[in-house]
N, C-alpha and C. Protein backbone atom coordinates (compact mmCIF):
# COMPACT_ATOMS: atom_id res chain seq x y z
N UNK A 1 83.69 127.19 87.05
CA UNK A 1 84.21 126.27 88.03
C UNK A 1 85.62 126.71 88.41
N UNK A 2 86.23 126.49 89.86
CA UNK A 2 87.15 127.15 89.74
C UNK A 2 88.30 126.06 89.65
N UNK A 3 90.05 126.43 89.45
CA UNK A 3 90.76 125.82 89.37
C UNK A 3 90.54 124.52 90.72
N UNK A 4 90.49 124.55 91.28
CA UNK A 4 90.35 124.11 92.72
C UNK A 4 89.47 122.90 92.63
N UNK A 5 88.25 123.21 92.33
CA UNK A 5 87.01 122.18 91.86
C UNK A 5 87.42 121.63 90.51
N UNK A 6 87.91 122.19 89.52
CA UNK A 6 88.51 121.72 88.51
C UNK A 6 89.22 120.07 88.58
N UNK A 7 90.49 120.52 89.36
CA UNK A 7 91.21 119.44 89.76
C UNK A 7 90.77 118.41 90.86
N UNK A 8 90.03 118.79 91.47
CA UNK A 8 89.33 117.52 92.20
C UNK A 8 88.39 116.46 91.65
N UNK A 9 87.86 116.83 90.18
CA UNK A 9 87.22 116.23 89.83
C UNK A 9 87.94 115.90 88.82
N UNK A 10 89.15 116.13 88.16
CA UNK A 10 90.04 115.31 87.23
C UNK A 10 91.40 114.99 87.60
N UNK A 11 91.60 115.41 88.61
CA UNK A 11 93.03 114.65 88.91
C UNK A 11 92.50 113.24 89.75
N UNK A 12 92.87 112.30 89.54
CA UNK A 12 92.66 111.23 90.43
C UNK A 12 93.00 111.10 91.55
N UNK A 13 92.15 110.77 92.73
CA UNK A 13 92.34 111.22 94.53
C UNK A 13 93.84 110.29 94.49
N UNK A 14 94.10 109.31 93.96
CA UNK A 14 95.84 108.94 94.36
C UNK A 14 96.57 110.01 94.20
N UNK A 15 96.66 111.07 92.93
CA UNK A 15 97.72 111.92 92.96
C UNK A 15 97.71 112.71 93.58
N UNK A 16 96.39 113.13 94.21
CA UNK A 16 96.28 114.61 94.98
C UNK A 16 96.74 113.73 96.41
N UNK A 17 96.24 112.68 97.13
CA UNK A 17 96.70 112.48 98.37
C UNK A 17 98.49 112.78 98.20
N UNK A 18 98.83 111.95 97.13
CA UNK A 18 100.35 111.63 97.24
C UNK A 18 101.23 113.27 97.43
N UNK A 19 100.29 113.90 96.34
CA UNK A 19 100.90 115.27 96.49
C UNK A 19 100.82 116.25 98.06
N UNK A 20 99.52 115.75 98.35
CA UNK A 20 99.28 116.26 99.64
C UNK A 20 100.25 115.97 101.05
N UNK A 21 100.44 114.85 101.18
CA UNK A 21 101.25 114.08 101.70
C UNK A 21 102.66 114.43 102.09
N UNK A 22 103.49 114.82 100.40
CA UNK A 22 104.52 115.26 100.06
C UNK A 22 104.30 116.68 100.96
N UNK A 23 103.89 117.62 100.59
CA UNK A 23 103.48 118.82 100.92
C UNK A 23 103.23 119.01 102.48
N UNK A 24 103.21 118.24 102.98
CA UNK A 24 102.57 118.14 104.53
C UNK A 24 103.28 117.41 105.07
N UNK A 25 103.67 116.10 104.84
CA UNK A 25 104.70 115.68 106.02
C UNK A 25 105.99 115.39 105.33
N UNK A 26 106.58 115.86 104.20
CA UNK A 26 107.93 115.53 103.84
C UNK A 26 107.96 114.06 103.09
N UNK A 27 109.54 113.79 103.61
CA UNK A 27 109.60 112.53 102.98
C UNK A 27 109.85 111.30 104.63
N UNK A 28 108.52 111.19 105.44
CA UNK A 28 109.04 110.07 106.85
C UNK A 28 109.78 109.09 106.26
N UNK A 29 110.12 108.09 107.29
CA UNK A 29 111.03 107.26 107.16
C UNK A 29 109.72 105.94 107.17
N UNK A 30 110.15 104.94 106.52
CA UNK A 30 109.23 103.54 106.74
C UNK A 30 109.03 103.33 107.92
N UNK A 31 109.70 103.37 109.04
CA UNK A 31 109.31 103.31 110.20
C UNK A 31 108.12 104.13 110.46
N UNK A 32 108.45 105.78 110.54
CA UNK A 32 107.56 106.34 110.83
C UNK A 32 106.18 106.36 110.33
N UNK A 33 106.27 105.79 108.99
CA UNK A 33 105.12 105.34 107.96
C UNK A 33 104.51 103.95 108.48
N UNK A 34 105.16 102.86 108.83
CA UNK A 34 104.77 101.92 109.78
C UNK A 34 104.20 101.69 110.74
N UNK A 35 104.63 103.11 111.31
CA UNK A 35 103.68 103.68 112.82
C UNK A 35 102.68 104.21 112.48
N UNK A 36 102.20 105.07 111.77
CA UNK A 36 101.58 105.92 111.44
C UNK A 36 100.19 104.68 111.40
N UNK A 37 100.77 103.81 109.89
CA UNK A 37 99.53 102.79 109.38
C UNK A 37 98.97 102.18 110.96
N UNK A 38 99.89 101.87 111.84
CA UNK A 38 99.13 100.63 112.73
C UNK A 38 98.70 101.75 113.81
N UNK A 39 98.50 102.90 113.95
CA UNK A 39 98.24 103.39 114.44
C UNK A 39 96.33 104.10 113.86
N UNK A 40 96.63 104.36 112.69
CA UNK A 40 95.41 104.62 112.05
C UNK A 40 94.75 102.81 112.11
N UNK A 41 95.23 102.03 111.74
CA UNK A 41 94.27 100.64 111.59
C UNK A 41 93.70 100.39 112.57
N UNK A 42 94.33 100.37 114.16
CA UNK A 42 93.91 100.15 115.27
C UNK A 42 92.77 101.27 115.71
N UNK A 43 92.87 102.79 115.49
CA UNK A 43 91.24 103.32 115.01
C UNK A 43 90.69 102.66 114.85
N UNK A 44 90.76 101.98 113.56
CA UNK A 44 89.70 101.50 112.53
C UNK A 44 88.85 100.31 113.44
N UNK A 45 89.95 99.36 113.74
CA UNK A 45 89.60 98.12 114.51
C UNK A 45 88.54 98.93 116.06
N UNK A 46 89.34 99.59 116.76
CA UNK A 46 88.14 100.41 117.64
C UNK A 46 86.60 100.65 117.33
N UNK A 47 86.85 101.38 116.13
CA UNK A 47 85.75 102.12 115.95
C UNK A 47 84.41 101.25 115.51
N UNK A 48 85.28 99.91 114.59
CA UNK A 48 84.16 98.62 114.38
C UNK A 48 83.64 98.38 115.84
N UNK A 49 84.97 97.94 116.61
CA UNK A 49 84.22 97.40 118.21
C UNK A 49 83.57 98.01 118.81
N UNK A 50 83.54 99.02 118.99
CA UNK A 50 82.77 100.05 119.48
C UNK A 50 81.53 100.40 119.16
N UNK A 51 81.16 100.05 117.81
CA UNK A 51 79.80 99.88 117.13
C UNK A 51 79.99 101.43 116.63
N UNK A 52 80.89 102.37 116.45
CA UNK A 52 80.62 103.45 115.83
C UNK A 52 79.50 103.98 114.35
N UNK A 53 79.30 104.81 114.07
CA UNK A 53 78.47 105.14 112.92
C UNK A 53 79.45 104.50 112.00
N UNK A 54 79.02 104.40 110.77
CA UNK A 54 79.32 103.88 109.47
C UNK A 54 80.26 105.18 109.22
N UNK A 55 79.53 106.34 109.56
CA UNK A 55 80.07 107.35 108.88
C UNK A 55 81.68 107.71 109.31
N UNK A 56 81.67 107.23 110.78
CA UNK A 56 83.02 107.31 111.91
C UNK A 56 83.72 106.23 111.24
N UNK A 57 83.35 104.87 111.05
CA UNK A 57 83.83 103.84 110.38
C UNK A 57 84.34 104.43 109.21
N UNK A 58 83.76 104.89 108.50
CA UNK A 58 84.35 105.09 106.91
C UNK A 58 85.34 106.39 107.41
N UNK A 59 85.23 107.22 108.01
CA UNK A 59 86.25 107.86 107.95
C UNK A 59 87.62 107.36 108.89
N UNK A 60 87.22 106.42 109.88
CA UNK A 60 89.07 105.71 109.77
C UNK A 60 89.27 104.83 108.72
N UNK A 61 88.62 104.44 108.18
CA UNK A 61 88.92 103.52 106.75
C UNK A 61 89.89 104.51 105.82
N UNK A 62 89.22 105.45 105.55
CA UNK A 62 90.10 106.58 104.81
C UNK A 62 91.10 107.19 105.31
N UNK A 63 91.83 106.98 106.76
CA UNK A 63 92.60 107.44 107.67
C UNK A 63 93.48 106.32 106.89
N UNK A 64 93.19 105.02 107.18
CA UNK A 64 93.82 104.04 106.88
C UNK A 64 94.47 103.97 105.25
N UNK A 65 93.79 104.33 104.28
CA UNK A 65 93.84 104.38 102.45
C UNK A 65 95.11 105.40 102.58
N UNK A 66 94.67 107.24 103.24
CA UNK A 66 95.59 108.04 103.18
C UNK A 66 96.85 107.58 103.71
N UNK A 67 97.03 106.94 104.61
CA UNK A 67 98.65 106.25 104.87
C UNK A 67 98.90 105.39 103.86
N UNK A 68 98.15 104.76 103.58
CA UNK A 68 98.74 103.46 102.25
C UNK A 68 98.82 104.14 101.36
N UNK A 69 98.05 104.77 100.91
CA UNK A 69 98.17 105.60 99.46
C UNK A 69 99.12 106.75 99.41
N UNK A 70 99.15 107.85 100.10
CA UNK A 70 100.41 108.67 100.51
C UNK A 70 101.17 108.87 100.93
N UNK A 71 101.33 107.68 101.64
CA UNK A 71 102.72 107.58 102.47
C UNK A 71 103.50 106.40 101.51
N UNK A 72 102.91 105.66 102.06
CA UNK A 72 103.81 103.94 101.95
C UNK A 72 103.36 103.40 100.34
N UNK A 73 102.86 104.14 99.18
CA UNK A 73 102.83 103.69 97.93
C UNK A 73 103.87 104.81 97.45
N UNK A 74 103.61 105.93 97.99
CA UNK A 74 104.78 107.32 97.42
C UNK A 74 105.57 106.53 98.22
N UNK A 75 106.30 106.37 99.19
CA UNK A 75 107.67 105.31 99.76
C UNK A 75 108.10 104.47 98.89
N UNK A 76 107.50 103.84 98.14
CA UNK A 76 107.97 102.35 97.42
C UNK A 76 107.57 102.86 95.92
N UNK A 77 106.96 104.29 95.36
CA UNK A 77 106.99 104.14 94.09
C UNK A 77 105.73 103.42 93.67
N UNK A 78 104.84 103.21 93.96
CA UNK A 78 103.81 102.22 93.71
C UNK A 78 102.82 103.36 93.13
N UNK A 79 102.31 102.76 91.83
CA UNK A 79 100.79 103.26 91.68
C UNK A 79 100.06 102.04 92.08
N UNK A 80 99.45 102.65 93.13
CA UNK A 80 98.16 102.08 94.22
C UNK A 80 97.12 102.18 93.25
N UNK A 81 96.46 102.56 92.57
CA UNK A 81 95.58 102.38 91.71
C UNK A 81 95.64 101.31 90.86
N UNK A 82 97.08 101.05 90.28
CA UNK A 82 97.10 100.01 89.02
C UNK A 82 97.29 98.56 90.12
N UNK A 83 97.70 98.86 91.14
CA UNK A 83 98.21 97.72 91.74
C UNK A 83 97.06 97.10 92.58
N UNK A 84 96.34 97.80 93.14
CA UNK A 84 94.45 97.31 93.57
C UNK A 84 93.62 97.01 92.56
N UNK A 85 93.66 97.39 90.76
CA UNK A 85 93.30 97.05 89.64
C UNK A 85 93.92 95.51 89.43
N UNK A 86 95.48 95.37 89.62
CA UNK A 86 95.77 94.00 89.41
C UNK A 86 95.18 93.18 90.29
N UNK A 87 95.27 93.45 91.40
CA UNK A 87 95.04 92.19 92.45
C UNK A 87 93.43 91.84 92.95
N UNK A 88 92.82 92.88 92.24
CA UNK A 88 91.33 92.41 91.61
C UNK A 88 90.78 91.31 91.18
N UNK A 89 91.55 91.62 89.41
CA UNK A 89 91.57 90.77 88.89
C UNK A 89 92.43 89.55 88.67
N UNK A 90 93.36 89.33 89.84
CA UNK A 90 93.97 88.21 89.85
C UNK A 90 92.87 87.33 90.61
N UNK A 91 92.07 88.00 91.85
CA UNK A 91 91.39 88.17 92.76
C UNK A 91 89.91 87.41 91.68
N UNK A 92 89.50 87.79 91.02
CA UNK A 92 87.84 87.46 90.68
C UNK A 92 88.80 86.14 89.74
N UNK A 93 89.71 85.97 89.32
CA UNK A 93 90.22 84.23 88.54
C UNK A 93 90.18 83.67 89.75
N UNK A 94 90.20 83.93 90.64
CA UNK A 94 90.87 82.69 91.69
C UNK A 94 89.13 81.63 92.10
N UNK A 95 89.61 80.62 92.86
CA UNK A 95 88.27 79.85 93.06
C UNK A 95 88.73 80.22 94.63
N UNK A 96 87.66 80.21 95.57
CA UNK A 96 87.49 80.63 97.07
C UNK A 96 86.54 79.79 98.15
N UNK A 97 87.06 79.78 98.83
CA UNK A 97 86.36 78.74 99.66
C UNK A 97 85.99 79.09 100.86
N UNK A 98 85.15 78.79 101.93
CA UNK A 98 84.93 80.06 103.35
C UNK A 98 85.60 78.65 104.36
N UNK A 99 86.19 78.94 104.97
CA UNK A 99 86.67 78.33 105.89
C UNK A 99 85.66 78.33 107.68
N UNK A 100 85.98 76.96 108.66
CA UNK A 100 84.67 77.39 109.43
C UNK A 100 84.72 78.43 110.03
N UNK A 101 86.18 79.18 109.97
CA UNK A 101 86.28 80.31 111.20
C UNK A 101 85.27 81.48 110.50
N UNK A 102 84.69 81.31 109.22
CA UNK A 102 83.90 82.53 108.69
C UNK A 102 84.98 83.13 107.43
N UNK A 103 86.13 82.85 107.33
CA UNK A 103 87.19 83.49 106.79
C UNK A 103 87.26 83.00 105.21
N UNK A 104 87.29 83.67 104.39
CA UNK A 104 87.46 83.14 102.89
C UNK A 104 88.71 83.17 102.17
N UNK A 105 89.24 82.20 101.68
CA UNK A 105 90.27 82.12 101.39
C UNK A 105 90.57 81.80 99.69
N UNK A 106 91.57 81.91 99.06
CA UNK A 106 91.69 81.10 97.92
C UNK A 106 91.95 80.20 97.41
N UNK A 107 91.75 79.01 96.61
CA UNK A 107 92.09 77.75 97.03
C UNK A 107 93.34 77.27 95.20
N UNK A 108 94.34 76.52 96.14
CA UNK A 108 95.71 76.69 95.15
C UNK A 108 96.29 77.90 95.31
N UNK A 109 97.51 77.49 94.05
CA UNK A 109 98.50 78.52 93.72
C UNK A 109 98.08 79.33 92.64
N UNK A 110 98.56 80.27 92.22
CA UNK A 110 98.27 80.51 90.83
C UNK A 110 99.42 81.08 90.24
């Protein structure tokens, strides 16, 4: 196996984006990282309206992860992994309720 395939299958995709990221666009500014996200989300939002393939769908979804995850979690220092692990499971304690607009929400503080 080579080094290459090696590390894709044991480094975890957060460190390789973050590294990638680093390596490719520097260090942007939050702004420019700000732009970037609402620029990839609004893809995303298109590509639902549009009725695109799943497959077009999932890949602005991942347009969308690679800015959060390599940009704007390397920006703030965040492991994005432990921090989508917490809010999981803050997430499956909570009690939820669907509201009529279709929308689900959580019900209280916690």
């Amino acid at each position: 196996m080579s080094v290459y395939l090696e590390t894709v299958f044991l480094e975890p995709i957060e460190i390789r984006l973050k590294r990638w990221h680093k390596e490719t666009m520097g260090d942007p500014t939050l702004g420019a990282i700000l732009l970037k996200l609402e620029e990839e989300y609004s893809e995303l939002l298109e590509a639902v309206a549009l009725a695109k393939t799943p497959q077009q769908i999932g890949e602005e979804m991942a347009d969308v992860y690679i800015v959060m995850v390599g940009a704007l979690s390397r920006h703030f220092k965040i492991d994005f992994t432990a921090a989508l692990e917490e809010k999981y499971l803050k997430n499956v304690r909570r009690t939820w309720e669907k509201l009529p607009n279709g929308i689900h929400r959580h019900v209280g503080e916690d």
